[in-house]
PDB file of N, CA and C in Angstrom:
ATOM      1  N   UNK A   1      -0.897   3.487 -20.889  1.00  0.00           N
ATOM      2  CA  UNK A   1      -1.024   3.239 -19.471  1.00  0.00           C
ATOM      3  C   UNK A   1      -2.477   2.885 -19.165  1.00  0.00           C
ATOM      4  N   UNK A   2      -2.231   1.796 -18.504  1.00  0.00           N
ATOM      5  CA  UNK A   2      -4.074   1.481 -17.950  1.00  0.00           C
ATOM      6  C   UNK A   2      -4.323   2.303 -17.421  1.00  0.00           C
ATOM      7  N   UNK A   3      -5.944   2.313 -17.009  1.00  0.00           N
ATOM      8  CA  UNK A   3      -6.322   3.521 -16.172  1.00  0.00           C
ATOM      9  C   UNK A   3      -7.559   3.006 -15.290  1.00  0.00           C
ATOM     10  N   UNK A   4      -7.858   2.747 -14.100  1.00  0.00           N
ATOM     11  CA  UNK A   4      -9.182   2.204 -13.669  1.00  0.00           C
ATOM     12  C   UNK A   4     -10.213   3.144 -13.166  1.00  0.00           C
ATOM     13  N   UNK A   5     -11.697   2.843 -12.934  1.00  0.00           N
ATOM     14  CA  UNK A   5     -12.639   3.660 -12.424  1.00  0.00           C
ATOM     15  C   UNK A   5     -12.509   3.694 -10.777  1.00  0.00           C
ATOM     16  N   UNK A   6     -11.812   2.410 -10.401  1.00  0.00           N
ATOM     17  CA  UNK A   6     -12.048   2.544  -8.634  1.00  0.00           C
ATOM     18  C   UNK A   6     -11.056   1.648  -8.052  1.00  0.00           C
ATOM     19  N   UNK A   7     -10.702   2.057  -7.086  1.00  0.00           N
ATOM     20  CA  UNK A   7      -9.212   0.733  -6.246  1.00  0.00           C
ATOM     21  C   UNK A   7     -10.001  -0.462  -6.558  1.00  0.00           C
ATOM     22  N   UNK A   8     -11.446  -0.904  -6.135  1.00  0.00           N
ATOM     23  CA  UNK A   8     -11.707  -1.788  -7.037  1.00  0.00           C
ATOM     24  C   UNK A   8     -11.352  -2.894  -8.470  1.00  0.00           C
ATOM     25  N   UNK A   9     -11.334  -1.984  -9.203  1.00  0.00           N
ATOM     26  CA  UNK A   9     -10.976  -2.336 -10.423  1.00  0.00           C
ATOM     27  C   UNK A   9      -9.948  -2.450 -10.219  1.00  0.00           C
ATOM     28  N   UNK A  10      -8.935  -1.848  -9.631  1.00  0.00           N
ATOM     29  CA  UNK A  10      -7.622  -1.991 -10.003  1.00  0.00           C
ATOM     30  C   UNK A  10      -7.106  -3.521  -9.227  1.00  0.00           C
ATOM     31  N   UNK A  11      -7.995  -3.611  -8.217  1.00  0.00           N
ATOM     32  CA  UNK A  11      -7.406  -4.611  -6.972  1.00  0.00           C
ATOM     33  C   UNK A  11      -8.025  -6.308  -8.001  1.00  0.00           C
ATOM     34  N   UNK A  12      -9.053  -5.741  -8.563  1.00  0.00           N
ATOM     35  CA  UNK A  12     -10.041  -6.984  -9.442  1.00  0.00           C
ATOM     36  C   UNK A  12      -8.716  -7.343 -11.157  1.00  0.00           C
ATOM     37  N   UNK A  13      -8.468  -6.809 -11.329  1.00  0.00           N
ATOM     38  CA  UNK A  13      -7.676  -6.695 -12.609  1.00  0.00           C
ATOM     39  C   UNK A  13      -5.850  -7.248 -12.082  1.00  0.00           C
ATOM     40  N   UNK A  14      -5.611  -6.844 -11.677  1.00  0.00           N
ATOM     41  CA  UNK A  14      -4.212  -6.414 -11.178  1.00  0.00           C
ATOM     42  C   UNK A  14      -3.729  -7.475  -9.214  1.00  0.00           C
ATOM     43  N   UNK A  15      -4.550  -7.014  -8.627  1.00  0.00           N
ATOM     44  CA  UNK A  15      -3.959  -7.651  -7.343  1.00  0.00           C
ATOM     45  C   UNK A  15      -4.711  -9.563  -7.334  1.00  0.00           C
ATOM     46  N   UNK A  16      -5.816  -9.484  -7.714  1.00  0.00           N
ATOM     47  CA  UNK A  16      -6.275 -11.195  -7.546  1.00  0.00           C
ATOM     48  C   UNK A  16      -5.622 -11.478  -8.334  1.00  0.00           C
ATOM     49  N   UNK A  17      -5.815 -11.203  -9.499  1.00  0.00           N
ATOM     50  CA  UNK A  17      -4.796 -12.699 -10.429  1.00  0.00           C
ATOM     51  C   UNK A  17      -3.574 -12.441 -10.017  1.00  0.00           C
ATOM     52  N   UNK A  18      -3.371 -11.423 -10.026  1.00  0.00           N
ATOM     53  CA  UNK A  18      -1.071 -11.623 -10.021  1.00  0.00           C
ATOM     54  C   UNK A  18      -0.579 -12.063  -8.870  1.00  0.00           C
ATOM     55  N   UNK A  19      -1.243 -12.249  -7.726  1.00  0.00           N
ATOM     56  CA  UNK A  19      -0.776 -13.021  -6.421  1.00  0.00           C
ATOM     57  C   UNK A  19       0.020 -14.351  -6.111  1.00  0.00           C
ATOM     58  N   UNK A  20      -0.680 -15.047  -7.089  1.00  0.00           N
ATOM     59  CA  UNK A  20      -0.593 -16.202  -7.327  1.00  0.00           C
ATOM     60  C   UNK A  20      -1.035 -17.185  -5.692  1.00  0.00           C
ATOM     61  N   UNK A  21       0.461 -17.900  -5.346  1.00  0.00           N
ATOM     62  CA  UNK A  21       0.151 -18.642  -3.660  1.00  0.00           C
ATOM     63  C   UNK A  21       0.225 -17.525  -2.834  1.00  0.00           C
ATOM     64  N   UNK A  22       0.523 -16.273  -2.736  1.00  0.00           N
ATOM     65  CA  UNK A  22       0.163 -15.010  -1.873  1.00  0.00           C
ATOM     66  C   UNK A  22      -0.565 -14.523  -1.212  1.00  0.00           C
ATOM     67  N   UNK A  23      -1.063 -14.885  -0.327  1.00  0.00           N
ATOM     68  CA  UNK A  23      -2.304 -14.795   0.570  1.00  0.00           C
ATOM     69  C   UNK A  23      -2.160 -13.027   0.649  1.00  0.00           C
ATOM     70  N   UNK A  24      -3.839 -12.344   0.546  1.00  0.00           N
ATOM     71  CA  UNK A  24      -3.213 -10.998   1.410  1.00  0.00           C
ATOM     72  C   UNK A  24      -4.909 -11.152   1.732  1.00  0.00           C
ATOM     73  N   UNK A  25      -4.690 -10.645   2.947  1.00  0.00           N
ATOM     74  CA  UNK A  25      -6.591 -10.514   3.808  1.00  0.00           C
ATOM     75  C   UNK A  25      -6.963  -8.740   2.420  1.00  0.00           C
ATOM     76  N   UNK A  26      -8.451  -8.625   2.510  1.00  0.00           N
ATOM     77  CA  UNK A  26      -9.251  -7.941   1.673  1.00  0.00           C
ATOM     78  C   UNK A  26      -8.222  -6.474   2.049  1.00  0.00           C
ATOM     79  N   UNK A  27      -8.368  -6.007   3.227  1.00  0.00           N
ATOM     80  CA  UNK A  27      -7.570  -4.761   3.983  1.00  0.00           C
ATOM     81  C   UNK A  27      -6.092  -4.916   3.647  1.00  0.00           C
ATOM     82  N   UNK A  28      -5.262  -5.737   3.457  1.00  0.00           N
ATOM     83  CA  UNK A  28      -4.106  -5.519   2.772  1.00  0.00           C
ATOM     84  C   UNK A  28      -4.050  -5.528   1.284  1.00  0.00           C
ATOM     85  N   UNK A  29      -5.153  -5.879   0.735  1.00  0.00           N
ATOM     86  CA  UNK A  29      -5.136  -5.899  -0.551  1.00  0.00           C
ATOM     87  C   UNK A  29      -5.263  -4.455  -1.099  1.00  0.00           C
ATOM     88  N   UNK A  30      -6.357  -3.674  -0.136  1.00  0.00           N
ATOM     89  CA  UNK A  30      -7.117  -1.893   0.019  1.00  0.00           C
ATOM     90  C   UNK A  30      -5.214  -1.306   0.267  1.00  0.00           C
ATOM     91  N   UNK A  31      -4.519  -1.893   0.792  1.00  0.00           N
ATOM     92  CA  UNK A  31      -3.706  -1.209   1.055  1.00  0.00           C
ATOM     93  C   UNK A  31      -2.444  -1.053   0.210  1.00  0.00           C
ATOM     94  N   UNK A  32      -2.276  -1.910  -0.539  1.00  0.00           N
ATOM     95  CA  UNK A  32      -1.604  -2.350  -1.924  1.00  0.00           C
ATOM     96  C   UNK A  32      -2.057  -1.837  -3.078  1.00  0.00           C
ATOM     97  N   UNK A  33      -3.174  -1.868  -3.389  1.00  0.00           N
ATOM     98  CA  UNK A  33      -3.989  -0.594  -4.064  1.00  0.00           C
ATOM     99  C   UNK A  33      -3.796   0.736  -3.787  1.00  0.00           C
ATOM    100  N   UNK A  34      -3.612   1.463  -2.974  1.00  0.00           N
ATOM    101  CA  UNK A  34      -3.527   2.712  -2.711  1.00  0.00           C
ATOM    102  C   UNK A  34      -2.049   2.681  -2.392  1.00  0.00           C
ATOM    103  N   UNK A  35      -1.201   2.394  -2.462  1.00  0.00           N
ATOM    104  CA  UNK A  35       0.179   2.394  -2.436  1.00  0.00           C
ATOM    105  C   UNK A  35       0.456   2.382  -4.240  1.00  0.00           C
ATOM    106  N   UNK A  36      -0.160   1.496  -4.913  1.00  0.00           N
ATOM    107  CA  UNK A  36       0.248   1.455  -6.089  1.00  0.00           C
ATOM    108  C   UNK A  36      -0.252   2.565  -6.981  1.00  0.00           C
ATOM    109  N   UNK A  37      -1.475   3.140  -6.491  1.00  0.00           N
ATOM    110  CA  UNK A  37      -2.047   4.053  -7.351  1.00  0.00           C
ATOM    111  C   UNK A  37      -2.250   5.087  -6.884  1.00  0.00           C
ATOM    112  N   UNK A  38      -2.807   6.200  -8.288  1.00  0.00           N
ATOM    113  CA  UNK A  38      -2.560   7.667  -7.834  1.00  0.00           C
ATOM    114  C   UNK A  38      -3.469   8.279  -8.859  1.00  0.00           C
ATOM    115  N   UNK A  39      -4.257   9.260  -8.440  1.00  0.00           N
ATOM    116  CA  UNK A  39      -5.461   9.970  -9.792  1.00  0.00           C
ATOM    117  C   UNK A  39      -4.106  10.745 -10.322  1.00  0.00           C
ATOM    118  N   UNK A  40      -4.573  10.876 -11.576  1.00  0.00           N
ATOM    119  CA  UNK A  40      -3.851  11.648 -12.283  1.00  0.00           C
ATOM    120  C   UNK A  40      -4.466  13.188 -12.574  1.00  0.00           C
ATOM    121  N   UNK A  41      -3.743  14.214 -13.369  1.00  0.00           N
ATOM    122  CA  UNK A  41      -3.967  15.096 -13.428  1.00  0.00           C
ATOM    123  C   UNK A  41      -5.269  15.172 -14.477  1.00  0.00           C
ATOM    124  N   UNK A  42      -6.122  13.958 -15.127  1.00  0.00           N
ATOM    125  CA  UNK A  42      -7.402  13.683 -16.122  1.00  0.00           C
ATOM    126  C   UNK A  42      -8.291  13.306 -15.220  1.00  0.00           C
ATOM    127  N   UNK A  43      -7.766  13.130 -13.700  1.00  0.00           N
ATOM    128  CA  UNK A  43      -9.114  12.208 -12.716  1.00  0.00           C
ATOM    129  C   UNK A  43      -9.061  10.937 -12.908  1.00  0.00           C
ATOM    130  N   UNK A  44      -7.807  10.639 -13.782  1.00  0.00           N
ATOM    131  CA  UNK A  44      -8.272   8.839 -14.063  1.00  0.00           C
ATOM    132  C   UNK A  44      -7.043   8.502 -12.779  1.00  0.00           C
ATOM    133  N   UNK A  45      -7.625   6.923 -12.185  1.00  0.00           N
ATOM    134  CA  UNK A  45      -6.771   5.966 -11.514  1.00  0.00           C
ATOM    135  C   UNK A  45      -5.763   5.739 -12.491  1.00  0.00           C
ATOM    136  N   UNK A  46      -4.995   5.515 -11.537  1.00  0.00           N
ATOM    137  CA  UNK A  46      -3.336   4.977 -13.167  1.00  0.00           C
ATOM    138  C   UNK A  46      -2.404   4.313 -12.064  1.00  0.00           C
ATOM    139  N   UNK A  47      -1.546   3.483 -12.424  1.00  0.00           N
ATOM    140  CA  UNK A  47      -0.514   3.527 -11.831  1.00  0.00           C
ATOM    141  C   UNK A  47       0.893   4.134 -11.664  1.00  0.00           C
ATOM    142  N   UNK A  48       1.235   4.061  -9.916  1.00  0.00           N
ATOM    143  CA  UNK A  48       2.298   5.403  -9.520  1.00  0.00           C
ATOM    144  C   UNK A  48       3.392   4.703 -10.330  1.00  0.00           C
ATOM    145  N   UNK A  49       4.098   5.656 -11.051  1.00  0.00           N
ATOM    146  CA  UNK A  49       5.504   5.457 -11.386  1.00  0.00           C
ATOM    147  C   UNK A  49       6.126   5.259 -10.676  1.00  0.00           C
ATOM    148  N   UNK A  50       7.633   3.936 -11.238  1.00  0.00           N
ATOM    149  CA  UNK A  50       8.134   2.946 -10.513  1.00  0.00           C
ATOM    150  C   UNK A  50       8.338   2.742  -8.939  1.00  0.00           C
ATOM    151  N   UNK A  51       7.138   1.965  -9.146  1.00  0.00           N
ATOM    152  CA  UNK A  51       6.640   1.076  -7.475  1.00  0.00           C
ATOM    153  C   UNK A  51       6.610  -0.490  -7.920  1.00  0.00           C
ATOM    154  N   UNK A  52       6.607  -1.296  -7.351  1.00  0.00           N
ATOM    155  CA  UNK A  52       7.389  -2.270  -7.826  1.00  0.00           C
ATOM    156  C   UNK A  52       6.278  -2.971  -6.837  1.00  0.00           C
ATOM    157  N   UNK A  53       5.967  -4.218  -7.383  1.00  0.00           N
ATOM    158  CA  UNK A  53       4.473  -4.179  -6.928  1.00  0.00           C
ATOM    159  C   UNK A  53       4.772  -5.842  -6.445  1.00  0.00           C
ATOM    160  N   UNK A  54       5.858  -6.394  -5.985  1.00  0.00           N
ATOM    161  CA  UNK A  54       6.342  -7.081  -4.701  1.00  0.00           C
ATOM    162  C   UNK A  54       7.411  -6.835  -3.971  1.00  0.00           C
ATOM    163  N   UNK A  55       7.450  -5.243  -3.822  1.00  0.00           N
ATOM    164  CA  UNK A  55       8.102  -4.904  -2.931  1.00  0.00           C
ATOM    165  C   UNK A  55       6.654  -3.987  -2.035  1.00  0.00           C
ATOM    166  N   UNK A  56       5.575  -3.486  -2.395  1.00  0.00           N
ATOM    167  CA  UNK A  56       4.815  -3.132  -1.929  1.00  0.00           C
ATOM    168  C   UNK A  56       3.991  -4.219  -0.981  1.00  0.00           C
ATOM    169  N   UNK A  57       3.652  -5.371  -1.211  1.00  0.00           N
ATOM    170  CA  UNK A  57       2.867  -6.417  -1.247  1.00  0.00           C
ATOM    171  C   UNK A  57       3.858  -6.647  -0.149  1.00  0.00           C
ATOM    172  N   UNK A  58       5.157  -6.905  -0.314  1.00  0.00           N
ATOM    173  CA  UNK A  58       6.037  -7.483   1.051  1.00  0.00           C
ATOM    174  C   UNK A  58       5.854  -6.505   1.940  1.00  0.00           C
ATOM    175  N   UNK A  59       6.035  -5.776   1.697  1.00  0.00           N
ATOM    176  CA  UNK A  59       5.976  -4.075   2.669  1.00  0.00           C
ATOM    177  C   UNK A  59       4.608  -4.563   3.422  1.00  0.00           C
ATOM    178  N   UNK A  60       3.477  -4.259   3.157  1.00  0.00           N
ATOM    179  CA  UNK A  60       2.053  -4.515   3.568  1.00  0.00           C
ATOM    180  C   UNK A  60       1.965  -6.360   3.887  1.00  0.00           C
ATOM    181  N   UNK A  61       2.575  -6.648   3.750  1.00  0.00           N
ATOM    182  CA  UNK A  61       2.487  -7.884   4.713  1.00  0.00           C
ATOM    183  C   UNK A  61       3.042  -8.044   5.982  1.00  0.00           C
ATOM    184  N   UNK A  62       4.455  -7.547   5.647  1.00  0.00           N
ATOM    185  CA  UNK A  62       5.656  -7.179   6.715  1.00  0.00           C
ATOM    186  C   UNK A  62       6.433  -8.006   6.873  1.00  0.00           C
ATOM    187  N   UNK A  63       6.778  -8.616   5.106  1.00  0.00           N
ATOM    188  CA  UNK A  63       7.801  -9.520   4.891  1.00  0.00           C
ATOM    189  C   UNK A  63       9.219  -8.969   5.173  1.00  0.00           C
ATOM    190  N   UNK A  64       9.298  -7.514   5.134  1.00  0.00           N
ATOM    191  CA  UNK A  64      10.368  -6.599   5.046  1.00  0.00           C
ATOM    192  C   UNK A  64      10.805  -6.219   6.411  1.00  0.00           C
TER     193      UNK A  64
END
């Protein structure tokens, strides 16, 4: 399981590239990040078990 140092990283790794034509403003991106992730019981960032990460992205847009 990956693990990142900061929503940062995770939003730099994970939310810019995989968007693709997906527009999301910086604040929905903060918000897609913290929906997807969760410290674990080591202190590391990880991602939350099964969250499904364009159904979150629609959610925080308010495609849904």
């Amino acid at each position: 399981m990956a693990t990142y140092a900061t929503t940062a990283d995770y939003i730099e790794q994970n939310i810019t590239p995989g968007l693709g034509d997906v527009e999301l403003t910086s604040e929905q991106a903060q918000e897609v990040a913290h929906r997807m992730t969760e410290w674990n019981e080591d202190g590391q960032l990880v991602e939350r078990e099964g969250m499904d990460f364009w159904d979150v992205v629609a959610d925080v847009r308010g495609d849904n």
